[in-house]
Protein backbone atom coordinates (compact mmCIF):
# COMPACT_ATOMS: atom_id res chain seq x y z
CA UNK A 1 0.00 0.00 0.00
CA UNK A 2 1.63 3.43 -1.22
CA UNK A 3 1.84 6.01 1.48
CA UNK A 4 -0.96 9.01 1.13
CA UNK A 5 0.16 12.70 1.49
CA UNK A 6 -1.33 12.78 4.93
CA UNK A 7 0.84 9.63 5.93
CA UNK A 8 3.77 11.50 4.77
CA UNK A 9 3.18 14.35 6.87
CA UNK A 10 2.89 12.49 10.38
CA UNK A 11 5.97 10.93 9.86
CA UNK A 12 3.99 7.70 7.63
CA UNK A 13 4.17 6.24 11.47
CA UNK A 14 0.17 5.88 11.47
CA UNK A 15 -0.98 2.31 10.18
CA UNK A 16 -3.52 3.05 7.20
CA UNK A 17 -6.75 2.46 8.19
CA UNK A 18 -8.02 -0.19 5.79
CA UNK A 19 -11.17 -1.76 5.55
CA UNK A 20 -10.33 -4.86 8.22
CA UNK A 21 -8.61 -2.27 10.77
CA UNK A 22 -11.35 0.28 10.42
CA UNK A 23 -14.12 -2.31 11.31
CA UNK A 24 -11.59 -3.75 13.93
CA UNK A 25 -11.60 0.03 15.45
CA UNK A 26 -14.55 2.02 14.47
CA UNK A 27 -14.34 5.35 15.19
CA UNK A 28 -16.35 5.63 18.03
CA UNK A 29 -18.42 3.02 20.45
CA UNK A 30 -15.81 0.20 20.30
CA UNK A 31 -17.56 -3.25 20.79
CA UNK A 32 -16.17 -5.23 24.00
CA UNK A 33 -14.14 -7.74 22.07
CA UNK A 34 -11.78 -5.49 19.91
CA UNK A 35 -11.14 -3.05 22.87
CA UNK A 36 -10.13 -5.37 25.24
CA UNK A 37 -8.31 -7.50 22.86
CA UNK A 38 -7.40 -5.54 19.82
CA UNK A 39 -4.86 -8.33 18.35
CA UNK A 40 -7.05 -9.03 15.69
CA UNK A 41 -6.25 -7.44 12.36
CA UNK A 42 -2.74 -6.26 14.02
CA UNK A 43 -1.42 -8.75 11.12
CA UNK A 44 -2.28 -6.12 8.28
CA UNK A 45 -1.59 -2.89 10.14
CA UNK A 46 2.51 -4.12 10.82
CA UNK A 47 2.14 -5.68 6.94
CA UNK A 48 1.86 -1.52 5.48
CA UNK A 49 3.33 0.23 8.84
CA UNK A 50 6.08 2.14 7.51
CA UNK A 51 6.06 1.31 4.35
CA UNK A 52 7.96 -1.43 2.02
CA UNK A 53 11.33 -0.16 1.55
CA UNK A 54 13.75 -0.52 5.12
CA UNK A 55 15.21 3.31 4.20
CA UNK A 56 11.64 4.20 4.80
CA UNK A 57 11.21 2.46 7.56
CA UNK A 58 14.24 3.77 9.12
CA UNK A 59 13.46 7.27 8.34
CA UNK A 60 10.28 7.31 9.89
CA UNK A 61 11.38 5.21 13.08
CA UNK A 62 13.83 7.77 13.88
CA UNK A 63 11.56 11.02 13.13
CA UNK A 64 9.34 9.48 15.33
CA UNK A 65 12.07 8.89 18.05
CA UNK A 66 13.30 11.70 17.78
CA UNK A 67 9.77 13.46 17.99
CA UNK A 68 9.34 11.75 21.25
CA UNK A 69 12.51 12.46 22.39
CA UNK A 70 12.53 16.16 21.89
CA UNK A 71 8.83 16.02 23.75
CA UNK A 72 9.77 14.31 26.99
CA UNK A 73 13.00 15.90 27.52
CA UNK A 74 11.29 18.90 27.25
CA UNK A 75 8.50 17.83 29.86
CA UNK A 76 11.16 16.19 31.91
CA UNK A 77 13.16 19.83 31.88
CA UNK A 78 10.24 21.38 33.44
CA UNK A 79 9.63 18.64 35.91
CA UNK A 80 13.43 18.88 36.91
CA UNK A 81 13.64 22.58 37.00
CA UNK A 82 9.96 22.56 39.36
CA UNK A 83 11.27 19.90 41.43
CA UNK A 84 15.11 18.63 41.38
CA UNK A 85 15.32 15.60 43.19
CA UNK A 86 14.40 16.88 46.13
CA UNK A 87 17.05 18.19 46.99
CA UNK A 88 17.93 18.71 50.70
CA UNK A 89 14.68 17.26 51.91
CA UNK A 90 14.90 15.60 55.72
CA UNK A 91 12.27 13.16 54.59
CA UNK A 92 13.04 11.52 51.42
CA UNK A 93 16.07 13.56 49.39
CA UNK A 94 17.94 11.00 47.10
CA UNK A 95 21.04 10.57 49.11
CA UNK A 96 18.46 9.22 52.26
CA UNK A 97 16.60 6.70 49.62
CA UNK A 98 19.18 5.48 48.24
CA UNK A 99 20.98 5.00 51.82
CA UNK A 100 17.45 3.69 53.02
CA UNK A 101 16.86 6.22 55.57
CA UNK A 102 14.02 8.14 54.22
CA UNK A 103 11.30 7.93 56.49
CA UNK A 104 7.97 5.59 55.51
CA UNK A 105 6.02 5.57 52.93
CA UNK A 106 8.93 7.38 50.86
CA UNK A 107 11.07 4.68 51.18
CA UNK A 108 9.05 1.84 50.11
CA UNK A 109 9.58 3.38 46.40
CA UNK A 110 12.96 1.65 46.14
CA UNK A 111 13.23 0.38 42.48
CA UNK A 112 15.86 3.24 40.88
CA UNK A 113 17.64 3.33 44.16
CA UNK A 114 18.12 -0.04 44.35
CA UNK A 115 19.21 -0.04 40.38
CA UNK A 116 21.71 2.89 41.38
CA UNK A 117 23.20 1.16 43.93
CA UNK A 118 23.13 -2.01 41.93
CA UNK A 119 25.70 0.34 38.96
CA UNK A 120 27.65 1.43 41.75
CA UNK A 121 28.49 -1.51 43.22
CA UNK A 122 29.33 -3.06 39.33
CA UNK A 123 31.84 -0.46 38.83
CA UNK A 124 35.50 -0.84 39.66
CA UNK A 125 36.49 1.79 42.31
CA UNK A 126 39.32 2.79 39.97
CA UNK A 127 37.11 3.82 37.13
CA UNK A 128 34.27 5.00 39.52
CA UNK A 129 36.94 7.58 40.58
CA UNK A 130 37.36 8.73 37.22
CA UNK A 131 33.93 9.16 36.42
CA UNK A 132 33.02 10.78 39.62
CA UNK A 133 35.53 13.56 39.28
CA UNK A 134 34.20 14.40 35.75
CA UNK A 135 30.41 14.14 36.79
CA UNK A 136 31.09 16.78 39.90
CA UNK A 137 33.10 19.57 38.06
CA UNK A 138 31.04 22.95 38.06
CA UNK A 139 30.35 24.47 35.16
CA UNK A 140 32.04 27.61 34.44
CA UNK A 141 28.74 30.04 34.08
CA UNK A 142 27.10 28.23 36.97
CA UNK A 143 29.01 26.75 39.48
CA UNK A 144 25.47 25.74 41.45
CA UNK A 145 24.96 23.04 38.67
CA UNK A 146 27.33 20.52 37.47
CA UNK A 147 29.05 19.87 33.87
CA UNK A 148 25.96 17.68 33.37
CA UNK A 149 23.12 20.71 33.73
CA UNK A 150 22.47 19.07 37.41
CA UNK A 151 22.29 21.04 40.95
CA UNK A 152 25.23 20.65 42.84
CA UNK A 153 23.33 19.93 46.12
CA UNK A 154 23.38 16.41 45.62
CA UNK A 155 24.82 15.56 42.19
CA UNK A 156 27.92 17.28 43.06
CA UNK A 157 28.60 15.28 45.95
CA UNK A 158 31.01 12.56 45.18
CA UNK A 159 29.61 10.03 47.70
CA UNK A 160 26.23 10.48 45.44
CA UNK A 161 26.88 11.69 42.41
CA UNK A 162 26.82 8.29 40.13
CA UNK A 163 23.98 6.93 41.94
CA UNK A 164 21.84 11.06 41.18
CA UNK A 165 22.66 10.39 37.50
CA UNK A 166 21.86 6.93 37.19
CA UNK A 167 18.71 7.94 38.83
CA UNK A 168 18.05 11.45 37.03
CA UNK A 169 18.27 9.19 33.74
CA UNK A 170 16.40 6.21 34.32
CA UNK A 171 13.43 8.88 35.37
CA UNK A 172 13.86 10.65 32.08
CA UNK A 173 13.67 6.89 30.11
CA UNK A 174 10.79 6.25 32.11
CA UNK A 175 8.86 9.16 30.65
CA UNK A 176 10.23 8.38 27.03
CA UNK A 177 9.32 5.09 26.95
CA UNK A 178 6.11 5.87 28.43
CA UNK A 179 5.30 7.75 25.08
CA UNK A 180 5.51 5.01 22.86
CA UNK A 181 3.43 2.99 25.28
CA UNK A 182 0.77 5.76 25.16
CA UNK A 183 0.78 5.54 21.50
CA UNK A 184 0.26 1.95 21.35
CA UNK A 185 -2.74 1.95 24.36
CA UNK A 186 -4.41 4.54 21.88
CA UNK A 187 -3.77 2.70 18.89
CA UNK A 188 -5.22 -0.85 20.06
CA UNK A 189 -8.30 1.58 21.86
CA UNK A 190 -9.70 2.13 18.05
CA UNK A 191 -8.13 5.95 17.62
CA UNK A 192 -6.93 7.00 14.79
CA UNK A 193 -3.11 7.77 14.38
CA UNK A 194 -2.78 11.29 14.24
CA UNK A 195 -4.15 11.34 17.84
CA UNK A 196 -2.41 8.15 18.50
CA UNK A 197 0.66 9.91 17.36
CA UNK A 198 0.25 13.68 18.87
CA UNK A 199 -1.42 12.61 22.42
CA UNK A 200 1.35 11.04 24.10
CA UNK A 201 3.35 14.56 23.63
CA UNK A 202 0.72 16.38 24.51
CA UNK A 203 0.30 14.81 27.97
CA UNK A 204 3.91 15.00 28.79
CA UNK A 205 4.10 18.27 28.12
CA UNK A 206 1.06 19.24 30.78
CA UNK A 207 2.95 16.26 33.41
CA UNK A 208 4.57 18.95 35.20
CA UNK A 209 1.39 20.67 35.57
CA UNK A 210 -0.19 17.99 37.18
CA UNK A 211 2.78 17.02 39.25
CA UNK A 212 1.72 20.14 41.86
CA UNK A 213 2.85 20.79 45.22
CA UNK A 214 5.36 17.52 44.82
CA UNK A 215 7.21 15.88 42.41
CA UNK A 216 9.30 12.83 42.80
CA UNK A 217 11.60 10.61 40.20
CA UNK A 218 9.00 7.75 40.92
CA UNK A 219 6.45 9.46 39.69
CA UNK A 220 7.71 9.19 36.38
CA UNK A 221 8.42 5.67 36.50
CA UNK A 222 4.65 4.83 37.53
CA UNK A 223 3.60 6.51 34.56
CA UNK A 224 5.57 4.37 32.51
CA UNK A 225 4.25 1.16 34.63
CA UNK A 226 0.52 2.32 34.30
CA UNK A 227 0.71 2.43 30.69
CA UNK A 228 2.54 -0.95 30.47
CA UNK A 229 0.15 -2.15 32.45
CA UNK A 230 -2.60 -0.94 30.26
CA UNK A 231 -1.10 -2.57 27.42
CA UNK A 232 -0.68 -6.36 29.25
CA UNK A 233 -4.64 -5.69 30.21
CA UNK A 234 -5.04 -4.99 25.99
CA UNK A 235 -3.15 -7.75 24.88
CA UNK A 236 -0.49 -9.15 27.38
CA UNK A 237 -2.29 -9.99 30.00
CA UNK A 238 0.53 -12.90 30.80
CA UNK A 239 2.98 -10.40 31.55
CA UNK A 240 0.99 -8.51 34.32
CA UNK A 241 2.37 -10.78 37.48
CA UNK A 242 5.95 -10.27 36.39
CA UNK A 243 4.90 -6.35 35.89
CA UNK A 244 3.26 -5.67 38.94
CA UNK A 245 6.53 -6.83 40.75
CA UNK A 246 8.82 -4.68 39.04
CA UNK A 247 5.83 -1.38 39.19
CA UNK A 248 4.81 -2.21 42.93
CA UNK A 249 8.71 -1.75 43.84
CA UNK A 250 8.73 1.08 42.07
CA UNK A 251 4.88 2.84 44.05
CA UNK A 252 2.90 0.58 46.44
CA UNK A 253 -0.14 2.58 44.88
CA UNK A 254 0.19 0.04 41.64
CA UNK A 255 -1.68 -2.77 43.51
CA UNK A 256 -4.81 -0.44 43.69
CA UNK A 257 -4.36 0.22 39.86
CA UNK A 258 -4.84 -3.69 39.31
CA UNK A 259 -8.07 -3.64 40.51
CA UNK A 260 -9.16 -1.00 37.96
CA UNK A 261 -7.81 -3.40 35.24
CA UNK A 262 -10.86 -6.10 35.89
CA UNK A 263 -13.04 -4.99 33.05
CA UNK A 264 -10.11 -5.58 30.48
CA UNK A 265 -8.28 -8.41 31.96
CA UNK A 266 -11.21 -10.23 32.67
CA UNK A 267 -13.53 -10.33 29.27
CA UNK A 268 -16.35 -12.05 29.82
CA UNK A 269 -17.88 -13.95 33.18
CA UNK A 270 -16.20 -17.29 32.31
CA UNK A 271 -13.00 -15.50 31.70
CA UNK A 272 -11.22 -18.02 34.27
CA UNK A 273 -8.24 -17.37 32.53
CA UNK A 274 -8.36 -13.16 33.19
CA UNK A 275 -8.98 -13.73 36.72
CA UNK A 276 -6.31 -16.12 37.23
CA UNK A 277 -4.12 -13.41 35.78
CA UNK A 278 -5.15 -10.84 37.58
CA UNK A 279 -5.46 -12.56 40.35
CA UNK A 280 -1.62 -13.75 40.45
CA UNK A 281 -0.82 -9.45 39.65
CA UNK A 282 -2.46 -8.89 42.82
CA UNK A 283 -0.96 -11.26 44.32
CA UNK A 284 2.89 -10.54 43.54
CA UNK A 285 2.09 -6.95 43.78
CA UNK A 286 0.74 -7.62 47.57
CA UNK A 287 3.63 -9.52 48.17
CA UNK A 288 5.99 -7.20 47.45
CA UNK A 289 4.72 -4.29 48.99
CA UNK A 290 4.86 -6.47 52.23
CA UNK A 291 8.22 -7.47 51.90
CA UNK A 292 9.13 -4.04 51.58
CA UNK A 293 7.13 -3.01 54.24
CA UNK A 294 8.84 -5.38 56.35
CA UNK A 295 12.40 -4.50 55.16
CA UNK A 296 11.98 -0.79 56.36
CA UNK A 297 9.70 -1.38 59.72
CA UNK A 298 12.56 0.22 61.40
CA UNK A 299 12.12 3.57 59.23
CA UNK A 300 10.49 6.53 60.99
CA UNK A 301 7.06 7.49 59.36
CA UNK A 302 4.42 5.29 59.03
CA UNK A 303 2.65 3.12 56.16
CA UNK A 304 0.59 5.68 55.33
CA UNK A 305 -0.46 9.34 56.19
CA UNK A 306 -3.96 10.32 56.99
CA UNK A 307 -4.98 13.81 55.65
CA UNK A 308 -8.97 13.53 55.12
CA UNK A 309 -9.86 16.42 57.49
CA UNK A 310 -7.35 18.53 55.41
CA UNK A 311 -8.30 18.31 52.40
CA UNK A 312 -12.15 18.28 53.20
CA UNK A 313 -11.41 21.99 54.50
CA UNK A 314 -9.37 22.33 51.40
CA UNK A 315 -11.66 21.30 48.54
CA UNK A 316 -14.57 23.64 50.38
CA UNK A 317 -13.18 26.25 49.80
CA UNK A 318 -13.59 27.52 46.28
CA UNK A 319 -11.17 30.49 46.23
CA UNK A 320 -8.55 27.22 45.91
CA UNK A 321 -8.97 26.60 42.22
CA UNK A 322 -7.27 29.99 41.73
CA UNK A 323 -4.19 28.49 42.88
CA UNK A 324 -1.09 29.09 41.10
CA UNK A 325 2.83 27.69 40.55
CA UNK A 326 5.58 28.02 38.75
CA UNK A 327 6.14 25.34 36.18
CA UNK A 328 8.32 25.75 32.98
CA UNK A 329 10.05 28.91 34.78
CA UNK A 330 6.73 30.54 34.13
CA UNK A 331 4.10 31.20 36.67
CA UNK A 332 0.86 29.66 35.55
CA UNK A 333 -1.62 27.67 36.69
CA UNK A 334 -1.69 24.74 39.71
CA UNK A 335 -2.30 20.85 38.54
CA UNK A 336 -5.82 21.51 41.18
CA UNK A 337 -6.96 25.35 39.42
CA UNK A 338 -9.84 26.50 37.58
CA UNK A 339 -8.26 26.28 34.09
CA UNK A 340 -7.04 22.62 35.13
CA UNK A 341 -10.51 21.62 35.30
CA UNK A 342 -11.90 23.28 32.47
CA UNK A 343 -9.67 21.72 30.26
CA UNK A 344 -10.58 18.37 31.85
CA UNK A 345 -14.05 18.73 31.17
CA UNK A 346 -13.22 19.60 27.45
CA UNK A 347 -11.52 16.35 27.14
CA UNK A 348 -14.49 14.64 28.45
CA UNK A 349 -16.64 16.67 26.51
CA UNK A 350 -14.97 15.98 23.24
CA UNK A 351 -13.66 12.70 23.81
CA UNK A 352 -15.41 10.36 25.65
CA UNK A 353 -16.78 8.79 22.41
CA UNK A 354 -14.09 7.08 21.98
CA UNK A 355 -13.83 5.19 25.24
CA UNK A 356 -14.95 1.98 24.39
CA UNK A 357 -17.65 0.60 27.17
CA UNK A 358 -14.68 -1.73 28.84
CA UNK A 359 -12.35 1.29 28.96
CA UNK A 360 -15.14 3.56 30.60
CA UNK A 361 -15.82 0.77 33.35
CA UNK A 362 -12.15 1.09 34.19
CA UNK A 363 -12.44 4.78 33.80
CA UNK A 364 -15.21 4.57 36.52
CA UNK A 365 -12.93 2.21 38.84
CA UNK A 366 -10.19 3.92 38.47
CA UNK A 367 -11.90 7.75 39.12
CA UNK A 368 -13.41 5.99 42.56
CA UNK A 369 -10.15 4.11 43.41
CA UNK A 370 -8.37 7.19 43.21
CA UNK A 371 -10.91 9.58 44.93
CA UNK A 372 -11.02 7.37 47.87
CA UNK A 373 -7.09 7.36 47.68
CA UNK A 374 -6.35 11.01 47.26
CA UNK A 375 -8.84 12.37 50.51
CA UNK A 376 -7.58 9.90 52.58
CA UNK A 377 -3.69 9.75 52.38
CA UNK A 378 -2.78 12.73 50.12
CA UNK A 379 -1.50 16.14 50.90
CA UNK A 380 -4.43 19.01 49.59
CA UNK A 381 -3.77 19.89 45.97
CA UNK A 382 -1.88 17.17 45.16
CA UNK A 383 -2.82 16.13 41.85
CA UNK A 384 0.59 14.20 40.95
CA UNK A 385 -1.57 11.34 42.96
CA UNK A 386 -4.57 11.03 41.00
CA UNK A 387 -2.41 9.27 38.48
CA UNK A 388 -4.37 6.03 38.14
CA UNK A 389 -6.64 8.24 35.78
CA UNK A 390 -3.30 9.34 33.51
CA UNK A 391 -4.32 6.60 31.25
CA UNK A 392 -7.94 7.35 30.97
CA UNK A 393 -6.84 11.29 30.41
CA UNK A 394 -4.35 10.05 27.36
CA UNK A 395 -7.12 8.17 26.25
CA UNK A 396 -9.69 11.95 26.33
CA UNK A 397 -6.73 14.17 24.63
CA UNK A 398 -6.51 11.48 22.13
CA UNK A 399 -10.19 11.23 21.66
CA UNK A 400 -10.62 15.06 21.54
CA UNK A 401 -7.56 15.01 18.64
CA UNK A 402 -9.73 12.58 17.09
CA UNK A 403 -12.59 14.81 17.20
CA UNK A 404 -11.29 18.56 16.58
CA UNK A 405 -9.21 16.50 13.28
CA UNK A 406 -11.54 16.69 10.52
CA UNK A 407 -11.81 21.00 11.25
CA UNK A 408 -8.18 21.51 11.67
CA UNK A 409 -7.35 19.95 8.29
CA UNK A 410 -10.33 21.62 6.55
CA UNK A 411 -9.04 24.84 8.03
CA UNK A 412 -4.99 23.54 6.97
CA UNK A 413 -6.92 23.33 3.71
CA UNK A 414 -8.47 26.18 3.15
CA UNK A 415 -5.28 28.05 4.72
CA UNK A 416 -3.16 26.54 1.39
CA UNK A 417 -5.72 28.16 -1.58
């Protein structure tokens, strides 16, 4: 199949919507069986992907790469320069998690610092030396931040400084990896791939908007696990047990996000299969949290912390949604504001068609789940933790893409006569 015009201009990354994939993944109202298990027809959409010849193919692979690169390192500069590391912080900066002595529930999030310590360990002392002294050196504009763009606080301090970079970079893959999952959870959800394509960008770039009044480097490697895990629910659902250890070391909050997975994972009421899957996720993910738990008993802080009475005075009081920050270096608008939820209710607005009925029952778990979650244990305003919903939010940008589409290329047309 020769590429159209429109193919060429998205980078010919979108798989052509031919007869057998467009009644696969209608364009709105998705029935049960494709959403939940969109393998069918994936045979024909990888047959005309990129194209027949491999320069093509290569060409477009690394536009797209590069695409998403440019987009998260941009989101990831503005959740860096809003947040560091957390630098300096008595309860959880990087040097006490990756020690262990950040106090409860901080410390249960132990997956990066355990890989940091893991490639510090690996490295000869000799060489570690070496690389040390080049990754502290000031640079000579700034000596607050390293050679490497980093703050000096931490990443300039030799006893810490490999472990803050193998940390600042595995959160940064996190978040560019999570793009191409976001791409393919829209993809097998029926969209079309010009959303498919410019959604994932578009929510990284708002990320630091939503991470408000905190922002931590596990935070970006949930949202990587929550769209991997949306994917195994899709069409993996053998890998979720295997997942859910891996994303529960990384945030305890991942076992909650398994239960909003039942309407996908388990298709149909004799699904035995589905529940035995998700059933064994639970499982491991439970499992791990508790041998964590157990691990760091000796930590100060507790499991969890109780702010319900806060935040009921909070969210009463409407003056709130005027909050404001400063993200990007600009001051703007809080992740909990009026223009926040405004722009939420567009994407509802405009794109809930294309939720397909499984995907809105896990919409509707996962907005109760994470209700019940965020009065209870959360600080006020913290929006960074109603991320169980980050997939269902993806899903409303790309479905509102979907929508606005056929106006902004009749108005691309008419701007060309």
């Amino acid at each position: 199949m020769l590429a159209t015009p429109a193919d060429d201009f998205y980078f010919g990354l979108m798989p052509p919507r031919d007869a057998a994939v467009a009644s696969a993944a209608p364009r709105r109202h998705h029935d049960r069986r494709n959403a939940t298990n969109p393998r069918k027809g994936r045979t024909s959409m990888r047959r005309t992907y990129l194209g027949p010849d491999s320069a093509g193919r290569l060409a477009r692979a690394f536009l797209l790469v590069t695409f998403y690169f440019l987009s998260a390192a941009s989101a990831f500069a503005g959740f860096y320069g809003k947040w560091g590391l957390r630098e300096g912080h008595l309860r959880n900066s990087l040097p006490l998690m990756v020690d262990g002595g950040a106090q409860r529930p901080f410390v249960y999030r132990q997956l990066f610092p355990l890989i940091a310590n893991a490639v510090d360990a690996a490295i000869p002392p000799a060489l570690k030396a070496r690389i040390v002294s080049d990754l502290v050196l000031p640079q000579r504009h700034d000596p607050a931040i390293t050679r490497t763009g980093l703050r000096r606080t931490d990443a300039g301090n030799p006893a810490y400084a490999l472990r803050y970079h193998v940390v600042y970079y595995l959160s940064f893959a996190s978040l560019f990896l999570a793009l191409f999952a976001m791409r393919q959870v829209a993809l097998w959800s029926g969209l079309d791939g010009p959303a498919a394509l410019l959604a994932p960008p578009a929510f990284a770039l708002g990320l630091p908007v939503l991470l408000s009044v905190g922002g931590y480097f596990y935070d970006l490697g949930e949202v990587l696990f929550l769209f991997l895990a949306l994917a195994c629910a899709m069409s993996w659902r053998g890998l979720l047990p295997p997942l859910a250890v891996v994303a529960t070391l990384n945030k305890e909050s991942f076992l909650f996000y398994l239960a909003t997975l039942l309407p996908l994972v388990v298709r149909h009421r004799r699904d035995w299969r589905g529940a035995a899957v998700l059933g064994a996720a639970g499982l491991a993910s439970g499992l791990t949290y508790l041998a964590v738990n157990r691990h760091f008993a000796a930590n100060p802080g507790g499991m969890v912390e109780f702010h319900l009475f806060q935040n009921l005075l909070y969210y009463l009081n409407p003056w709130h949604v005027f909050r404001i920050e400063v993200t990007y270096g600009v001051v703007m608008f809080a992740g909990y504001s009026l223009v926040t939820l405004a722009l939420v209710g567009v994407f509802i607005w405009l794109g809930r068609g294309c939720l397909s009925p499984p995907l809105r029952r896990h919409a509707a778990l996962a907005l109760v789940v994470n209700l019940v979650l965020l009065m209870l244990f959360c600080y006020p305003a913290e929006t960074r933790n109603l991320s169980l919903l980050y997939p269902t939010l993806l899903l409303l940008i790309a479905g509102t893409l979907q929508s606005l589409w056929p106006a902004i290329t009749r108005s691309a047309a008419s701007g060309t006569r």
